[in-house]
Protein backbone atom coordinates (compact mmCIF):
# COMPACT_ATOMS: atom_id res chain seq x y z
CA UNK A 1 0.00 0.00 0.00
CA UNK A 2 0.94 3.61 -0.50
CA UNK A 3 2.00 6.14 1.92
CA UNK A 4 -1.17 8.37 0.59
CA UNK A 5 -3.33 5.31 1.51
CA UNK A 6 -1.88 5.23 5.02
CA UNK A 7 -2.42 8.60 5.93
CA UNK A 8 -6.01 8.38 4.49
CA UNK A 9 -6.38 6.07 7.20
CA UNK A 10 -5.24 8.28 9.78
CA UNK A 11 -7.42 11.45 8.24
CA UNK A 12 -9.84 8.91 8.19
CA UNK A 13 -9.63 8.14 11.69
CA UNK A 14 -9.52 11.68 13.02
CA UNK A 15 -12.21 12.52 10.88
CA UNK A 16 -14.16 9.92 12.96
CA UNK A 17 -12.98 10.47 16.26
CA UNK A 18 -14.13 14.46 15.55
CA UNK A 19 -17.75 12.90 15.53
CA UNK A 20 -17.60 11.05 18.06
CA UNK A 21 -16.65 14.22 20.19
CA UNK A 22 -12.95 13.61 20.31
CA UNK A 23 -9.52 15.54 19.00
CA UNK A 24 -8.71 16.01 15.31
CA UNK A 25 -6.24 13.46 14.91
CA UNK A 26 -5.72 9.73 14.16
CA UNK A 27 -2.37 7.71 13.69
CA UNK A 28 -1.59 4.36 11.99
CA UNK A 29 1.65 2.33 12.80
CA UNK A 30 3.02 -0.04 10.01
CA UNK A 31 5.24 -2.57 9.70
CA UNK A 32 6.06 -5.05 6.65
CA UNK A 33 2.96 -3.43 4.71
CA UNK A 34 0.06 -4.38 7.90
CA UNK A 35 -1.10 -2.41 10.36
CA UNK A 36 0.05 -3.02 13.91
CA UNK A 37 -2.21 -0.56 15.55
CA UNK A 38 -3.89 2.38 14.86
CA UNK A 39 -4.97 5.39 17.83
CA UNK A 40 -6.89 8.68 18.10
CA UNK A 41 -6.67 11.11 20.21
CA UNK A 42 -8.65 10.76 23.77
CA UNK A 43 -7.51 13.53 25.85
CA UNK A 44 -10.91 14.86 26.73
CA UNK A 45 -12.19 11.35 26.49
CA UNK A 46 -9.67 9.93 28.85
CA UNK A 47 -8.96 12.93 30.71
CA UNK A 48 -5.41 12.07 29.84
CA UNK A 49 -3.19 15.48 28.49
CA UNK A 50 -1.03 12.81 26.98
CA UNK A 51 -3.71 10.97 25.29
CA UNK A 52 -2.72 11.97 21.89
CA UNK A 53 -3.15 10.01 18.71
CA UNK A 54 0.51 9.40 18.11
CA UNK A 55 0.74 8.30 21.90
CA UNK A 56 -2.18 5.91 21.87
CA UNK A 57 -0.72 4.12 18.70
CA UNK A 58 2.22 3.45 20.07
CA UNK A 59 0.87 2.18 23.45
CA UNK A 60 -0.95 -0.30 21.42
CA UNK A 61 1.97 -1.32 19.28
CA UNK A 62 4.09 -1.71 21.99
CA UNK A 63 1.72 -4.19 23.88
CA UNK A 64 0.88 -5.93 20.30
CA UNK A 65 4.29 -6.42 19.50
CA UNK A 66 5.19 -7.24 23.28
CA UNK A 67 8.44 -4.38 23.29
CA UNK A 68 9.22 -1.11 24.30
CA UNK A 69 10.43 -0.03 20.90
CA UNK A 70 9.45 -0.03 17.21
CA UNK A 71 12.01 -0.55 14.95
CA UNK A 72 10.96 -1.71 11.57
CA UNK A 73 7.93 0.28 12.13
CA UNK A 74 6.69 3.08 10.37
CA UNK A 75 4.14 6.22 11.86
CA UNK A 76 1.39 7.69 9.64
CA UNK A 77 -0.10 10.51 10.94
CA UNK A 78 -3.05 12.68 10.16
CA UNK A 79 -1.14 15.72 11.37
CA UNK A 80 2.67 16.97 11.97
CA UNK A 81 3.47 15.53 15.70
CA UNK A 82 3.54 17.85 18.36
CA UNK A 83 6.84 17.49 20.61
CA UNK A 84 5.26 15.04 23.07
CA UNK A 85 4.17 13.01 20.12
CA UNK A 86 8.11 13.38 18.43
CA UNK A 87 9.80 12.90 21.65
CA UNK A 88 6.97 9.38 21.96
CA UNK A 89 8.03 8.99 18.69
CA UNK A 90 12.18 9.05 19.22
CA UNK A 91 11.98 7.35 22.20
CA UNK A 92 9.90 4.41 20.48
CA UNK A 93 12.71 4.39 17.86
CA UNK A 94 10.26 4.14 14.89
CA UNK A 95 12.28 4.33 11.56
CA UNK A 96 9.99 7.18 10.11
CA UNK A 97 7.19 9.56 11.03
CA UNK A 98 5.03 10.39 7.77
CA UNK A 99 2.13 12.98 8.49
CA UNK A 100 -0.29 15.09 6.39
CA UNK A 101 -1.74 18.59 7.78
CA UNK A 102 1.20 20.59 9.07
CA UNK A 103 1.38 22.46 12.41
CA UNK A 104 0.14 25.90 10.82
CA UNK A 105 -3.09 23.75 9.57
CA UNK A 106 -3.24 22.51 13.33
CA UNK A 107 -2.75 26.22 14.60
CA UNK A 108 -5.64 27.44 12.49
CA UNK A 109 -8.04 24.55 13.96
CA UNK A 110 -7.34 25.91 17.40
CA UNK A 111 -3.99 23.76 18.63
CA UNK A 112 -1.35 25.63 18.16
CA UNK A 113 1.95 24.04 19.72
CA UNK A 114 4.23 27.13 18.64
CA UNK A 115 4.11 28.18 22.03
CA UNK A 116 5.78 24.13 23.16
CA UNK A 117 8.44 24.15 19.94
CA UNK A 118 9.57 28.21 20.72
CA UNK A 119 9.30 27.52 24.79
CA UNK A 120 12.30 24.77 24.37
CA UNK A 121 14.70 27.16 22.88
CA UNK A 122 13.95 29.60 25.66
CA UNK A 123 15.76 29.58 29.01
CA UNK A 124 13.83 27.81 31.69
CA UNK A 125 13.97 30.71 33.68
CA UNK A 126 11.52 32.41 31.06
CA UNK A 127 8.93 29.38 30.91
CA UNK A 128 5.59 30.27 32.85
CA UNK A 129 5.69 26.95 34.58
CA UNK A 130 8.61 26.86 36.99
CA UNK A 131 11.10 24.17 37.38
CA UNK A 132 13.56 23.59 39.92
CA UNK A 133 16.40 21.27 40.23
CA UNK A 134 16.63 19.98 44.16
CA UNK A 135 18.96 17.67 44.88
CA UNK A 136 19.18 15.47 48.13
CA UNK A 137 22.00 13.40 49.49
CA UNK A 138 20.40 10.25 47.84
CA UNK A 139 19.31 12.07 44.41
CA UNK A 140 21.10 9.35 42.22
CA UNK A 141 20.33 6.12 44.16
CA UNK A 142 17.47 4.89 41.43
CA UNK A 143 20.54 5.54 38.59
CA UNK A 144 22.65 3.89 41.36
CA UNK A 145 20.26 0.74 42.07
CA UNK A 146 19.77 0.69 38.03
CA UNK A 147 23.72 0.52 37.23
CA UNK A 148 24.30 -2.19 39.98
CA UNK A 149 21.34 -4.32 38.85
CA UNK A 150 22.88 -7.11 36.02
CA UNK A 151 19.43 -8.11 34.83
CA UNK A 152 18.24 -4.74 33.98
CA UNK A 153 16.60 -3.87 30.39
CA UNK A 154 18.89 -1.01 28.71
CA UNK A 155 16.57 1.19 26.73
């Protein structure tokens, strides 16, 4: 199948998911030509700010394909990922991201993530949400615990 029929799959699903009162956006995940999973987006559903298409594809990849990452696999998208949805995407090591309405068609539906992409080449002292570093004497014992542990899973 083409690339064009993939992401009509994804448009297709966020066309859907729109009537049934969700988010504008549906994913498909691929691999060797099939469909793995598919997801939409169910923040409001859920009540989940992470919800997002991209997200809940992957989550269901994963668990059909019993692993934490998706190499081989391929992301079709009904719209350009938002950074959560390219960091998901990175971290889940899929070879490609392929999507079809851009983040300027996203801003004029109402979700505009310029603020997220121009917010991470600010200083954090400049974001409206503050962060702190705080360290205590035992900061690094999880990194600690994970280094001395021989069976752990390097991801």
């Amino acid at each position: 199948m083409s690339e064009e029929t993939w992401l009509a799959q994804a448009i297709d699903l966020a066309t859907a998911n729109v009537a049934d009162g969700g988010g504008p956006f549906g994913a498909v995940i691929v691999r060797d030509g099939a469909v793995v999973a598919t997801g939409q987006n169910r923040v409001t559903r859920n009540l989940d700010p992470t919800a997002h298409a991209e997200v809940m594809a992957i989550r269901t990849a994963c668990t059909a394909l019993a692993t934490f990452e998706l190499t081989g696999c391929v992301l079709y998208t009904s719209c350009e990922p938002c950074p959560l949805c390219l960091s998901a995407s990175l971290w889940a090591r899929l070879d490609r991201v392929v999507y079809a309405a851009d983040r300027d068609d996203a801003a004029r539906g109402g979700f505009d993530d310029r603020a997220f992409y121009e917010l991470f080449d600010r200083p954090r002292s400049e974001w409206s949400m503050a962060i702190a570093n705080v360290r205590p004497p035992d900061a690094t014992a999880p990194f600690d615990a994970w280094l001395a542990h021989e069976q752990r899973t390097a991801y």
